[in-house]
PDB file of N, CA and C in Angstrom:
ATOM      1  N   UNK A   1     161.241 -37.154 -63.027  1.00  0.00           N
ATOM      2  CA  UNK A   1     161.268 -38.602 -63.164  1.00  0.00           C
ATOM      3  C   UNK A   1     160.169 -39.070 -64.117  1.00  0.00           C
ATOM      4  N   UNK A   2     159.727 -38.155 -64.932  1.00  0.00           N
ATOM      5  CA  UNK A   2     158.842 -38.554 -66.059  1.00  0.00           C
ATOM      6  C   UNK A   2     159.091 -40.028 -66.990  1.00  0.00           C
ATOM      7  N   UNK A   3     160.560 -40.021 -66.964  1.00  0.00           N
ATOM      8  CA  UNK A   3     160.572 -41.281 -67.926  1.00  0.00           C
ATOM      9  C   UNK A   3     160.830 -42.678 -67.151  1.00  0.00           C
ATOM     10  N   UNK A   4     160.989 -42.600 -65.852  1.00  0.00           N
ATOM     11  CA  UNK A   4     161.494 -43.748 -65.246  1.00  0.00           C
ATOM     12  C   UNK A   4     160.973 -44.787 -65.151  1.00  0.00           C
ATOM     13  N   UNK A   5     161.667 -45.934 -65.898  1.00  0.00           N
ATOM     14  CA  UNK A   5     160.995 -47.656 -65.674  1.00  0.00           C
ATOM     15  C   UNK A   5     160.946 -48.210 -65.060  1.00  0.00           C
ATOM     16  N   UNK A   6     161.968 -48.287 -64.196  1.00  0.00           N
ATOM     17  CA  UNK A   6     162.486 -49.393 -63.334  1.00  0.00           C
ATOM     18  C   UNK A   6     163.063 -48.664 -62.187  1.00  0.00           C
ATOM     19  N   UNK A   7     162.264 -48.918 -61.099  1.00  0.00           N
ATOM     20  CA  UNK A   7     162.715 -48.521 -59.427  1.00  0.00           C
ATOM     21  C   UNK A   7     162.855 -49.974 -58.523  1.00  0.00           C
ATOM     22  N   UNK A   8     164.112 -49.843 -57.868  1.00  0.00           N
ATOM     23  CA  UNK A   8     164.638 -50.660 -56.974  1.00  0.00           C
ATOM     24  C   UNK A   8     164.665 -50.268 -55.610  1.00  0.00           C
ATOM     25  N   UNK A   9     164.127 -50.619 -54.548  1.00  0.00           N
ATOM     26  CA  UNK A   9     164.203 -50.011 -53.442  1.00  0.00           C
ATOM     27  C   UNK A   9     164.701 -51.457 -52.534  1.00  0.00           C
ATOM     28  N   UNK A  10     165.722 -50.953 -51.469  1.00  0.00           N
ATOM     29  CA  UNK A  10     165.767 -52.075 -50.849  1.00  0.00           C
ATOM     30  C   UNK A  10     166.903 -51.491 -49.390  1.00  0.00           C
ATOM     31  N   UNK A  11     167.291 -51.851 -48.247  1.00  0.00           N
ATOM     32  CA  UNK A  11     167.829 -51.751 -47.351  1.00  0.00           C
ATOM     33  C   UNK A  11     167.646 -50.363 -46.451  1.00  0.00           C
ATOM     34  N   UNK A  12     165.785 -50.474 -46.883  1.00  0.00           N
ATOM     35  CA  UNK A  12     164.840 -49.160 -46.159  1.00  0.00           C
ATOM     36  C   UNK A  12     164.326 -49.561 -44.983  1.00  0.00           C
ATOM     37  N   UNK A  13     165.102 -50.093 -44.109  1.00  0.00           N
ATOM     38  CA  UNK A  13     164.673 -50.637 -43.014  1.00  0.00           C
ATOM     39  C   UNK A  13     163.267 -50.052 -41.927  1.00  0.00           C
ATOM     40  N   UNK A  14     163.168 -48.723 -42.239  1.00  0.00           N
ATOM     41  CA  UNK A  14     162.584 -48.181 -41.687  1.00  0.00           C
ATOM     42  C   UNK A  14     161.320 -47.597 -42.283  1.00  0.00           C
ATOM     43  N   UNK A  15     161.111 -47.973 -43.540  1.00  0.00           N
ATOM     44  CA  UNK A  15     159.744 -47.813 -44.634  1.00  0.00           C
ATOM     45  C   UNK A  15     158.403 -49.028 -44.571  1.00  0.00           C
ATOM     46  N   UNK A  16     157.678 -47.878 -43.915  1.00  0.00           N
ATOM     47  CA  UNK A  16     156.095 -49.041 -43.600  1.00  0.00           C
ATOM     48  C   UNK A  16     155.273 -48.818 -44.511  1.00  0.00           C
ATOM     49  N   UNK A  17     155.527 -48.100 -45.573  1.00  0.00           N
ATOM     50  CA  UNK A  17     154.285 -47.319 -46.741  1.00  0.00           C
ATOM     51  C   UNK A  17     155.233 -47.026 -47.619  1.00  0.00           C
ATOM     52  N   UNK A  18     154.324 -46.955 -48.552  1.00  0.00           N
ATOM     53  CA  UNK A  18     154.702 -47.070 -50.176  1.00  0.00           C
ATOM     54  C   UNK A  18     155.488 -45.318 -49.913  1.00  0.00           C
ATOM     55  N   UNK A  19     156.527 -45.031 -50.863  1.00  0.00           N
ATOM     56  CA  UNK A  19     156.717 -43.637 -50.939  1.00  0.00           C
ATOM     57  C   UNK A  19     155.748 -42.758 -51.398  1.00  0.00           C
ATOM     58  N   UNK A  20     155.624 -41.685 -50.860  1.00  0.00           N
ATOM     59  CA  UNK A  20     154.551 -40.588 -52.008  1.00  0.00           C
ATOM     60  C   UNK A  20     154.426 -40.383 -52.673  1.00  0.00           C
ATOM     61  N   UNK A  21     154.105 -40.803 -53.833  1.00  0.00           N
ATOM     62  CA  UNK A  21     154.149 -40.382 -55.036  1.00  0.00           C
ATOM     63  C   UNK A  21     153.807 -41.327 -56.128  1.00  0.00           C
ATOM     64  N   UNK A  22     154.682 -42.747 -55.803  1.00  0.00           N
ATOM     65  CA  UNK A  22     154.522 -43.384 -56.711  1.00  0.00           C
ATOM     66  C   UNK A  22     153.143 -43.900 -57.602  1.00  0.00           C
ATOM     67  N   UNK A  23     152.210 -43.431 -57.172  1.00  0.00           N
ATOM     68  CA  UNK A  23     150.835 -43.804 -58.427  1.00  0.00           C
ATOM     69  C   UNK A  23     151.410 -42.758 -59.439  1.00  0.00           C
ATOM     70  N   UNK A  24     152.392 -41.887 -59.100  1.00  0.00           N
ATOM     71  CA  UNK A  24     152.433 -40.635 -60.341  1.00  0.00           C
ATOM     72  C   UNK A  24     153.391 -40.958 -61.476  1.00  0.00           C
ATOM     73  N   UNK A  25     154.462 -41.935 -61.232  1.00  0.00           N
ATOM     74  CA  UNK A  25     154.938 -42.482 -61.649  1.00  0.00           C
ATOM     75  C   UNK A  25     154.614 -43.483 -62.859  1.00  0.00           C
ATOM     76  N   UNK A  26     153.695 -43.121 -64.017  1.00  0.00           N
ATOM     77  CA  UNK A  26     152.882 -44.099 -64.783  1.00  0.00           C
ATOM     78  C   UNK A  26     154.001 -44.349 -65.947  1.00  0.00           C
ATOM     79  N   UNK A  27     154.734 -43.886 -66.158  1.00  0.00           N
ATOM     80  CA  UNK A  27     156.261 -45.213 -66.923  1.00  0.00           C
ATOM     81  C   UNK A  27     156.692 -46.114 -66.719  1.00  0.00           C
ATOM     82  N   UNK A  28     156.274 -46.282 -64.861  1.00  0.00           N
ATOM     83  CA  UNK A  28     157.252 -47.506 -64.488  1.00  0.00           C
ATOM     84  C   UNK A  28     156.786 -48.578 -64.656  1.00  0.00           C
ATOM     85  N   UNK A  29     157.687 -49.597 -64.920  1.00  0.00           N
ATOM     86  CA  UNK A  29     157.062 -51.284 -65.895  1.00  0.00           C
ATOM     87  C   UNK A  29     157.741 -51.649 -64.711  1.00  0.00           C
ATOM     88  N   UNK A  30     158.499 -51.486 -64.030  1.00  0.00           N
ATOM     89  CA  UNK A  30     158.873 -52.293 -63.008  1.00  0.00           C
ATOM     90  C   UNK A  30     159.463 -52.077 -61.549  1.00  0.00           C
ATOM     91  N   UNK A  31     159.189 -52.449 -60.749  1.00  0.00           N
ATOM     92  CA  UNK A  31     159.205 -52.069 -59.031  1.00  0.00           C
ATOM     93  C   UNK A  31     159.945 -52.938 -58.363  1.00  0.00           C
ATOM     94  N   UNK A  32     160.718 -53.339 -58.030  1.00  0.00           N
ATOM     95  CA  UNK A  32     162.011 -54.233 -57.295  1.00  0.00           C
ATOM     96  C   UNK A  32     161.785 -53.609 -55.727  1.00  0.00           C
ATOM     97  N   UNK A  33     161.378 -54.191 -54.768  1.00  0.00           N
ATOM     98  CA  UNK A  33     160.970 -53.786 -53.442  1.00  0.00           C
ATOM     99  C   UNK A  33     161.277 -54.701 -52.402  1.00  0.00           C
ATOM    100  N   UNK A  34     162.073 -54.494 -51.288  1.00  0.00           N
ATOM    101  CA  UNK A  34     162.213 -55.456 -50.411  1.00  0.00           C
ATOM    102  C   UNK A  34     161.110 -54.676 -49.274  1.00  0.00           C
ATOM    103  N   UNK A  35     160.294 -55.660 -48.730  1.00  0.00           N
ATOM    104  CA  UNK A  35     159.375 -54.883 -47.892  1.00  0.00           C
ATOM    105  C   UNK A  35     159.408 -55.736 -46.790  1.00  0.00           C
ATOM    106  N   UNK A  36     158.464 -55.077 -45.226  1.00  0.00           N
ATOM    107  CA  UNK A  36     158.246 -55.769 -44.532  1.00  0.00           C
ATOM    108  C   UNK A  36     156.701 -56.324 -44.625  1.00  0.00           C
ATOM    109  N   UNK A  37     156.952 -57.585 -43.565  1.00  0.00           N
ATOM    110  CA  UNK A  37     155.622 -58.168 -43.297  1.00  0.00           C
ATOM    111  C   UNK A  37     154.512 -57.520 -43.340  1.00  0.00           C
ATOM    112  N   UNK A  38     154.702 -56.194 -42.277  1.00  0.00           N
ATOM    113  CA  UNK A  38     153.331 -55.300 -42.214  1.00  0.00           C
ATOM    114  C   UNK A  38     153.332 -54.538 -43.455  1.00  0.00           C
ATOM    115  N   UNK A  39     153.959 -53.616 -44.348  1.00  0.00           N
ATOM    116  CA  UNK A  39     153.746 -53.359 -45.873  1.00  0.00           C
ATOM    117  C   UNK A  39     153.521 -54.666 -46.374  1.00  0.00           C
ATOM    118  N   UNK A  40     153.866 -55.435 -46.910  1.00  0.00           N
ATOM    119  CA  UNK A  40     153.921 -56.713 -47.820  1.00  0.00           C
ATOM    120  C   UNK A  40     152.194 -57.142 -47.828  1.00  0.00           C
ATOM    121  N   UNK A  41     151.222 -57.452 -46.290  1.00  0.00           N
ATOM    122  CA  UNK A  41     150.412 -57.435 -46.373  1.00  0.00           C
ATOM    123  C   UNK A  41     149.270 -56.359 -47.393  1.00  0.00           C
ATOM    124  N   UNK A  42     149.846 -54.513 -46.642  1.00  0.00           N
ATOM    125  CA  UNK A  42     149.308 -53.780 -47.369  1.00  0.00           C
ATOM    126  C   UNK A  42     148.807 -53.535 -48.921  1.00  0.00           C
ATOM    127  N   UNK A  43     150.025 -53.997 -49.713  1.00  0.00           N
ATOM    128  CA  UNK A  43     150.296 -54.358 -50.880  1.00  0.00           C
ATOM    129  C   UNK A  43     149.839 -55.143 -51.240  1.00  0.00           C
ATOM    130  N   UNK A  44     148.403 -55.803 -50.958  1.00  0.00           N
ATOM    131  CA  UNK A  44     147.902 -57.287 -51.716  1.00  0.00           C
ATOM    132  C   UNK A  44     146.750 -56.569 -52.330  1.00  0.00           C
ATOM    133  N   UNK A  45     146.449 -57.421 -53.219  1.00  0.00           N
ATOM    134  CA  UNK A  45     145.245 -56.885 -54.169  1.00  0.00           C
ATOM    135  C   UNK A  45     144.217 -55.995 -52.411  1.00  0.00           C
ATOM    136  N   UNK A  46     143.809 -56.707 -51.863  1.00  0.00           N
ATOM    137  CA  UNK A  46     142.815 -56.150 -50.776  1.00  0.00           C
ATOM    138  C   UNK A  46     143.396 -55.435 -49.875  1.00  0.00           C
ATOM    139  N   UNK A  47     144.704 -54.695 -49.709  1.00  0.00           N
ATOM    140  CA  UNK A  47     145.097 -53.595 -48.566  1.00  0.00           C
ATOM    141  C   UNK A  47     144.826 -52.265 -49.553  1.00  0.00           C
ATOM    142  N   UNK A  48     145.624 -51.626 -48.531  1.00  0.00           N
ATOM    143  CA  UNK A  48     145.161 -50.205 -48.530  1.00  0.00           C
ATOM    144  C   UNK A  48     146.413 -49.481 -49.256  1.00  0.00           C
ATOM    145  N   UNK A  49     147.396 -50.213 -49.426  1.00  0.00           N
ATOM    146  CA  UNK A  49     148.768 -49.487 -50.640  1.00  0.00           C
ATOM    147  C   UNK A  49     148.337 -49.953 -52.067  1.00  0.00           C
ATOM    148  N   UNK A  50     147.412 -50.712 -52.636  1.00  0.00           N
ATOM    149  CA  UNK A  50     147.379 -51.703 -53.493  1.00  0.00           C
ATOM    150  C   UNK A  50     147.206 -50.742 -54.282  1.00  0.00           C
ATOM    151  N   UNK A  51     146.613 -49.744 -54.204  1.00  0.00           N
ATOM    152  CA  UNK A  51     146.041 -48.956 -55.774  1.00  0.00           C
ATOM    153  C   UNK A  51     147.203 -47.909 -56.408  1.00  0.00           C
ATOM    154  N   UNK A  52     147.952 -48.279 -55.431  1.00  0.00           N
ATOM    155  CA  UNK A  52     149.388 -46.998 -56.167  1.00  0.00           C
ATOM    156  C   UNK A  52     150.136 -47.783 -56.940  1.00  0.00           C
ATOM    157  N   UNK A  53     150.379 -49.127 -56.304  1.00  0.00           N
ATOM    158  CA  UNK A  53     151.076 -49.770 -57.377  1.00  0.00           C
ATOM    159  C   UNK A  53     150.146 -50.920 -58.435  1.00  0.00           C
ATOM    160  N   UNK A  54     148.993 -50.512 -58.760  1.00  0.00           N
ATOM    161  CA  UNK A  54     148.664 -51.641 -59.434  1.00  0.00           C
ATOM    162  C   UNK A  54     148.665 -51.460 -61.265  1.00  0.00           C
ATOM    163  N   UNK A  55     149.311 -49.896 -61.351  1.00  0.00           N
ATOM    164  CA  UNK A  55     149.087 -49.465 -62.575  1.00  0.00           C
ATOM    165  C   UNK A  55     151.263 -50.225 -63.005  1.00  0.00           C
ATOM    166  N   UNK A  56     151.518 -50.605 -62.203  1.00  0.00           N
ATOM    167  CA  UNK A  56     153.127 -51.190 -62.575  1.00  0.00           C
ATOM    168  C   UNK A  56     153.087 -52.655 -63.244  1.00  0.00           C
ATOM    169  N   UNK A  57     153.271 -53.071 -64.359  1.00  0.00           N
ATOM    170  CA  UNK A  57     153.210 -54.381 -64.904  1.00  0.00           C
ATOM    171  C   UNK A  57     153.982 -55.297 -64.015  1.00  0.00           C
ATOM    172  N   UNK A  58     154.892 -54.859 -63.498  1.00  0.00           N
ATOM    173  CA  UNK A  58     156.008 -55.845 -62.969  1.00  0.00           C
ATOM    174  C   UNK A  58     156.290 -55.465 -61.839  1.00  0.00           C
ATOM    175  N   UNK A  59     155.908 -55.977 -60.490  1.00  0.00           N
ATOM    176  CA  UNK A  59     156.065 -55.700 -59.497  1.00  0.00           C
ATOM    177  C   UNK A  59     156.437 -56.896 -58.488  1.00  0.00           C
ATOM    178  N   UNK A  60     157.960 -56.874 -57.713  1.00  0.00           N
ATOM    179  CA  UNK A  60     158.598 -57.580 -57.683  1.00  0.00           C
ATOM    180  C   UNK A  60     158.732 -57.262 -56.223  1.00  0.00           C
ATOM    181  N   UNK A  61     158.192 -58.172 -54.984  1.00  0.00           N
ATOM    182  CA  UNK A  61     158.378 -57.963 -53.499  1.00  0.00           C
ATOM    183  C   UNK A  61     159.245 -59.028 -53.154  1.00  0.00           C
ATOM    184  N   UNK A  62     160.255 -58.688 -52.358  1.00  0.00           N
ATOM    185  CA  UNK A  62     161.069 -59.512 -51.632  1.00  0.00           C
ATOM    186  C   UNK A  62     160.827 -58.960 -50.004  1.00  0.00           C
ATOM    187  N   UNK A  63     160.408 -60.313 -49.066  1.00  0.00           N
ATOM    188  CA  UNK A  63     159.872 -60.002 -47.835  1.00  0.00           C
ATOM    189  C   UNK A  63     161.348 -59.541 -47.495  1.00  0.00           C
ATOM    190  N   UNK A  64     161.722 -58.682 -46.405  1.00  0.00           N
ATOM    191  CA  UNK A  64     162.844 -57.972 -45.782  1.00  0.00           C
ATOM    192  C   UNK A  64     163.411 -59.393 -44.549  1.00  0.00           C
ATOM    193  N   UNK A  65     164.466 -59.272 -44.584  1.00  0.00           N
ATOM    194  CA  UNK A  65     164.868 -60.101 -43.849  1.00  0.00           C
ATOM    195  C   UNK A  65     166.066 -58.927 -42.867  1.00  0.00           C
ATOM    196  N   UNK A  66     164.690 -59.008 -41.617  1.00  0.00           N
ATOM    197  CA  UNK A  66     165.690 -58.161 -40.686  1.00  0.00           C
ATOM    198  C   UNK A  66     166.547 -58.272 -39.274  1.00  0.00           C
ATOM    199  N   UNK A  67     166.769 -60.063 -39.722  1.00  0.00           N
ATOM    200  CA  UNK A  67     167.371 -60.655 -38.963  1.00  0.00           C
ATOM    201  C   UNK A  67     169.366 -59.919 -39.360  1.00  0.00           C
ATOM    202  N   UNK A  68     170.114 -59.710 -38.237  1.00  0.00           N
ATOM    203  CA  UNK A  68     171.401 -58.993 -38.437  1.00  0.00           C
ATOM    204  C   UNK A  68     172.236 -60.489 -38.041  1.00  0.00           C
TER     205      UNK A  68
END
């Protein structure tokens, strides 16, 4: 996945943390993510996921809506 730009993740109902890997991922310009509340927090400049994705120009959170 050396060249990959653009990752979409979404209807991971069960994902509380960033996947493994992604700081390795330094092509990607853009991240499409539906997350929950407890990730969504993680992911702010001051949590503890923030440094994997901060090398992504375009990083795009949609809170999870896990109402059925």
């Amino acid at each position: 996945m050396g060249s990959l730009q653009v990752l979409q993740l979404s209807m991971c109902r069960e994902l509380n943390a960033l996947p493994q890997g992604i700081e390795s991922l330094t092509t990607l310009e853009k991240l499409h993510f539906e997350v929950s509340e407890e990730l969504l927090q993680r992911m702010q400049p001051n949590g503890v996921e923030h440094q994997k994705i901060c090398h992504i120009p375009t990083v795009d959170l949609i809170l999870r809506d896990d109402v059925i």
